[in-house]
C-alpha atoms as a PDB file:
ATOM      1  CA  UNK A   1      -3.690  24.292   0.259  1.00  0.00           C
ATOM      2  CA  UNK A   2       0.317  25.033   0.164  1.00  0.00           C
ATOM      3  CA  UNK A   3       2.445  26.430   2.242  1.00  0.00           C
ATOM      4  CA  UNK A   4       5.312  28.269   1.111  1.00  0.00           C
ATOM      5  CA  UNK A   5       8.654  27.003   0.523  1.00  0.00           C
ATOM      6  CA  UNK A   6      10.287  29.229   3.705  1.00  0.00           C
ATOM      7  CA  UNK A   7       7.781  28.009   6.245  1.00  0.00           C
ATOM      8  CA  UNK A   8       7.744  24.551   4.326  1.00  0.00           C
ATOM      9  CA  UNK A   9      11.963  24.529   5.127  1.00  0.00           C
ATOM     10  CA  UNK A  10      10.854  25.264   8.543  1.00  0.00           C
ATOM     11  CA  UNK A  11       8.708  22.575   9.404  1.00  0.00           C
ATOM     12  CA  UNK A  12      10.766  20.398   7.887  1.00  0.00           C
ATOM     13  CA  UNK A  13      13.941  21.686   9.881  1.00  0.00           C
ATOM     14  CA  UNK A  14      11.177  20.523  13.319  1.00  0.00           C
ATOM     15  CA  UNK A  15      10.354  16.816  11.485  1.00  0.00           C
ATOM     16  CA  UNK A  16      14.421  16.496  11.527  1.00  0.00           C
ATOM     17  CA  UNK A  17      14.853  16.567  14.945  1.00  0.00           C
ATOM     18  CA  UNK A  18      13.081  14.437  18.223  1.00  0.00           C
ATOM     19  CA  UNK A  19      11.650  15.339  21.521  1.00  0.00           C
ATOM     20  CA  UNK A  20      13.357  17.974  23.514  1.00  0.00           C
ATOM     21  CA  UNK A  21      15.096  19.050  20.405  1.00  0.00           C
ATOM     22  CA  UNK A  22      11.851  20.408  19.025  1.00  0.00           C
ATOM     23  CA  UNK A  23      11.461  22.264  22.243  1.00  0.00           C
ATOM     24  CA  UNK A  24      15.335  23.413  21.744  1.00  0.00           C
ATOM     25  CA  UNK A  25      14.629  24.422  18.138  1.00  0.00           C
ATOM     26  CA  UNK A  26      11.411  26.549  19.419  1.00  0.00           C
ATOM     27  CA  UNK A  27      13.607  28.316  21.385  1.00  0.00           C
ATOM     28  CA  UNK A  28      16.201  29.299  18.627  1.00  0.00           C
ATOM     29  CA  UNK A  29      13.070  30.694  16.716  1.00  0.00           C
ATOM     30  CA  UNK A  30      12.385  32.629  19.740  1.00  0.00           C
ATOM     31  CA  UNK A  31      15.802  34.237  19.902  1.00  0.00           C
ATOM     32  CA  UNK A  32      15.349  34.806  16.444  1.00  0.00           C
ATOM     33  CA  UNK A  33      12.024  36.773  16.297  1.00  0.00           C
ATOM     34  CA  UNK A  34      13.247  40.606  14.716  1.00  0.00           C
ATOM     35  CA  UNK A  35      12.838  43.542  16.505  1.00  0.00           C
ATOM     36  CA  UNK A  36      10.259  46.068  16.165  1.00  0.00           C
ATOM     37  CA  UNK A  37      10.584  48.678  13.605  1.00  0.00           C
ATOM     38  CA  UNK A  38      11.113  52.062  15.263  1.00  0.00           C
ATOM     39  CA  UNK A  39       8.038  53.566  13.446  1.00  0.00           C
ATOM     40  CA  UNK A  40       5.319  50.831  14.979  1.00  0.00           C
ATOM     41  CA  UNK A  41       4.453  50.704  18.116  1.00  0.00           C
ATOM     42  CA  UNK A  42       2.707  48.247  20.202  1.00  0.00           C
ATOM     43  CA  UNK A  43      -0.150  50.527  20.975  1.00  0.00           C
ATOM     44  CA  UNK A  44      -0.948  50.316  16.905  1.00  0.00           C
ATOM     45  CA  UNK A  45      -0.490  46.588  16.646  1.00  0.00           C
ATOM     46  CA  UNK A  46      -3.576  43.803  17.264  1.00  0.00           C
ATOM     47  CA  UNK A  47      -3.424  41.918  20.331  1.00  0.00           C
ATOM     48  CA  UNK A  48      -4.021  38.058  20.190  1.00  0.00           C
ATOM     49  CA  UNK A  49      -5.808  37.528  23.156  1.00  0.00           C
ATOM     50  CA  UNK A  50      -6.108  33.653  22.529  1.00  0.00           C
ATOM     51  CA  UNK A  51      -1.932  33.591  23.562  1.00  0.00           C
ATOM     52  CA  UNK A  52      -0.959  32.832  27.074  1.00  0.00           C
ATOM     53  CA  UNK A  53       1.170  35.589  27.120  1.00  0.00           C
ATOM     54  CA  UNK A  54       1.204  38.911  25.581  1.00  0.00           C
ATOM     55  CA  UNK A  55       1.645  38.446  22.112  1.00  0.00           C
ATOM     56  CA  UNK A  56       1.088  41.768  19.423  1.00  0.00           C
ATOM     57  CA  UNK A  57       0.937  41.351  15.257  1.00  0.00           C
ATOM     58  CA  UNK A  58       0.505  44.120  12.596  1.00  0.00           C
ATOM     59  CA  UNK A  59       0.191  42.684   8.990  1.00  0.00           C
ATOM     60  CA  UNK A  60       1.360  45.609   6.397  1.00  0.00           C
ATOM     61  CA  UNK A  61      -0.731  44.751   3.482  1.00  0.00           C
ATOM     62  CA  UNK A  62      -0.085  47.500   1.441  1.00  0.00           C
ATOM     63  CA  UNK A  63       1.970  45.875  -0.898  1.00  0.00           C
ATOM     64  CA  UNK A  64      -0.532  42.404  -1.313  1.00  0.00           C
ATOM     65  CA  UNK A  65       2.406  40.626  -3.434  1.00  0.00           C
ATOM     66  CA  UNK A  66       5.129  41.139  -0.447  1.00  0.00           C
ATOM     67  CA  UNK A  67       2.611  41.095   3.273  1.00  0.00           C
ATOM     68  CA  UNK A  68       4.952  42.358   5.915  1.00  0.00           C
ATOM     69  CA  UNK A  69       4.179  40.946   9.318  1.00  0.00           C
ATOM     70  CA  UNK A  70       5.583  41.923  12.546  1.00  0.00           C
ATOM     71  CA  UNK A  71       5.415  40.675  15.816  1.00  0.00           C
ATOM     72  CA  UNK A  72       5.919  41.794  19.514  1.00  0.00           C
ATOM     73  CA  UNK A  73       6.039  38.987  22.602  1.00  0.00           C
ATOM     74  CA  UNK A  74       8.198  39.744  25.815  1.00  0.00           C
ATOM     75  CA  UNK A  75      11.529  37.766  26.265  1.00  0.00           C
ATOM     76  CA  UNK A  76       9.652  36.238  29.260  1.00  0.00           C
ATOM     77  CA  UNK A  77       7.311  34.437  26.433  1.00  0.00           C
ATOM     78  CA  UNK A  78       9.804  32.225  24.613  1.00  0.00           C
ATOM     79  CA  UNK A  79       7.211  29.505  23.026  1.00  0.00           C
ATOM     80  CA  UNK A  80       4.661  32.461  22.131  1.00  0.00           C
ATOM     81  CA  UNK A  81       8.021  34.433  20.466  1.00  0.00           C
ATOM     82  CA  UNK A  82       9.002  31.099  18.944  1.00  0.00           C
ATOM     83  CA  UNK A  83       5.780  30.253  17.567  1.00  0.00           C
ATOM     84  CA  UNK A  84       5.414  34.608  16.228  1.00  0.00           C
ATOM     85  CA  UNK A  85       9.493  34.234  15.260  1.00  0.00           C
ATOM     86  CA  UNK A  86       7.910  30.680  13.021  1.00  0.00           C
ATOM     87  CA  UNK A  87       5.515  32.605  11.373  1.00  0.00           C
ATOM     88  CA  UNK A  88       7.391  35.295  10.556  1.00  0.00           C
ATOM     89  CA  UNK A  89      10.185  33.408   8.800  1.00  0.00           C
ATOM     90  CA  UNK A  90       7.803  31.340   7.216  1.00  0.00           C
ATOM     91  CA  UNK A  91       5.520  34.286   6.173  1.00  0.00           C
ATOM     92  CA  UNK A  92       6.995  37.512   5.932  1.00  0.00           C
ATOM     93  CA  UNK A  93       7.164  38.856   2.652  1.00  0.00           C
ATOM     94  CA  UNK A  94       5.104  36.478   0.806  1.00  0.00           C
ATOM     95  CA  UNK A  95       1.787  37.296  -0.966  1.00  0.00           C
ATOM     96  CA  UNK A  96      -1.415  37.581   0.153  1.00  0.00           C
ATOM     97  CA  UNK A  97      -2.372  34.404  -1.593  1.00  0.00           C
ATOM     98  CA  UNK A  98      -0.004  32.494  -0.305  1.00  0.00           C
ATOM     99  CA  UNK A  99      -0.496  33.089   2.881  1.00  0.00           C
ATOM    100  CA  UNK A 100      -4.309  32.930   2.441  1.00  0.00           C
ATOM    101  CA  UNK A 101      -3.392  28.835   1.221  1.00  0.00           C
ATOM    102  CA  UNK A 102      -1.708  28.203   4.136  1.00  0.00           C
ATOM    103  CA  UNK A 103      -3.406  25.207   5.523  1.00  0.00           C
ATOM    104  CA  UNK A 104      -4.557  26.556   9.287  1.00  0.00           C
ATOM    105  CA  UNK A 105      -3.418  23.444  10.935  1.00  0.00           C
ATOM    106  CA  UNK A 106       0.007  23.666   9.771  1.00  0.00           C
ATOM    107  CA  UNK A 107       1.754  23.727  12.855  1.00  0.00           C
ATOM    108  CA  UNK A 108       0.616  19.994  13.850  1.00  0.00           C
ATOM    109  CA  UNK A 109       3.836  19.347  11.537  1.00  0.00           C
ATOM    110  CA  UNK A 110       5.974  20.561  13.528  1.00  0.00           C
ATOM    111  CA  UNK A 111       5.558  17.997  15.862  1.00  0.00           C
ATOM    112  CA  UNK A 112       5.334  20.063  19.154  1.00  0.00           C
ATOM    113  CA  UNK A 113       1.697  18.482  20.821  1.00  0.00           C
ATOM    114  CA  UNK A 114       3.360  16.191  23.065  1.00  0.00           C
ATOM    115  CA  UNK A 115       5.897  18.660  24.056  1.00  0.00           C
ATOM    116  CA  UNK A 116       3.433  22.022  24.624  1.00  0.00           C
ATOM    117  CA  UNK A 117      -0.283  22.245  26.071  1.00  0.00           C
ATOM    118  CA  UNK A 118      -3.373  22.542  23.256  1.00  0.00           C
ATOM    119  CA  UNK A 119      -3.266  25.897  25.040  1.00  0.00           C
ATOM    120  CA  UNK A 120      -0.418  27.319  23.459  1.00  0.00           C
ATOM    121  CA  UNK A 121      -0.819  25.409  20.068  1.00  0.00           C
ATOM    122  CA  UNK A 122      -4.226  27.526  19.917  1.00  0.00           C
ATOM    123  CA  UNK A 123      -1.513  30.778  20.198  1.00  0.00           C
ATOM    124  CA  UNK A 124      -0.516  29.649  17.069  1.00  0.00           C
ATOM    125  CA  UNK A 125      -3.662  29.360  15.374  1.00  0.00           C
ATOM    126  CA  UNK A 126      -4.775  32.067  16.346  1.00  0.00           C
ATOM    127  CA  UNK A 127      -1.842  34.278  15.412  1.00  0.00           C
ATOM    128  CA  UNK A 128      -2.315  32.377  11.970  1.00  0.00           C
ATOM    129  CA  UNK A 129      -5.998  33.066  11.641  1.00  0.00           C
ATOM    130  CA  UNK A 130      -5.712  36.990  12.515  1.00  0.00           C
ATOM    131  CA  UNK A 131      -3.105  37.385   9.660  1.00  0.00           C
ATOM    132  CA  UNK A 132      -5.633  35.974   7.213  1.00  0.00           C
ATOM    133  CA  UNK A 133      -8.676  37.842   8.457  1.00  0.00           C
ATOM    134  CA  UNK A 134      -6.217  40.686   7.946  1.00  0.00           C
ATOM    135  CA  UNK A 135      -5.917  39.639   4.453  1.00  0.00           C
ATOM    136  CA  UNK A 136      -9.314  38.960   3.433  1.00  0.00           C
END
């Protein structure tokens, strides 16, 4: 399993930096996550239940050599945008293949389980695992 080189620059942008930092970084990524496009709408998008907070993902797999995914998480939800904004960076665009080989515990390298609850880690998961099933 690989991961590829965007969402490997990404976790290695988190194993740069300590403690709060991580938290701080997180955030950025939140800030970060794109908009909506105008065509998709929530209403047509998958819900991941297994997020704290509302948290929406449509993978475009039309094209299987460039997956498009998009994300929708209120303002209010900072760690679940930062952990959809994550994903998309690390993800968007890539193939289905590569994003099948993503290993599904990739987020423990970013370093965040002392900082956030197992709860929200399993937000991440399961955002991660709901792509794939998309792409199987």
């Amino acid at each position: 399993m690989s991961m590829p080189a965007a969402l490997a620059e990404v976790v290695s942008d988190f194993k740069d930096v300590e403690g709060q930092d991580k938290l701080a970084l997180l955030l950025e990524f939140a800030d970060e996550l794109p908009p909506l496009p105008a065509e998709l709408e929530e209403a047509a998008m998958e819900p991941v239940p297994e997020c704290q907070s509302p948290l929406f993902l449509h993978v475009d797999a039309a094209d299987r050599e460039h997956v498009r995914l998009f994300f929708s998480a209120p303002a209010e939800a900072p760690t679940t945008r930062g952990f959809a904004a994550i994903l998309a960076t690390g993800l968007d665009k890539q193939s289905a293949e590569t994003i099948l080989a993503v290993p599904d515990d990739f987020y423990t390298d970013l370093g965040l389980a002392k900082l956030i609850s197992p709860l929200r880690l399993r937000g991440m998961s399961a955002m991660l695992s709901r792509i794939k099933n998309r792409l199987k």
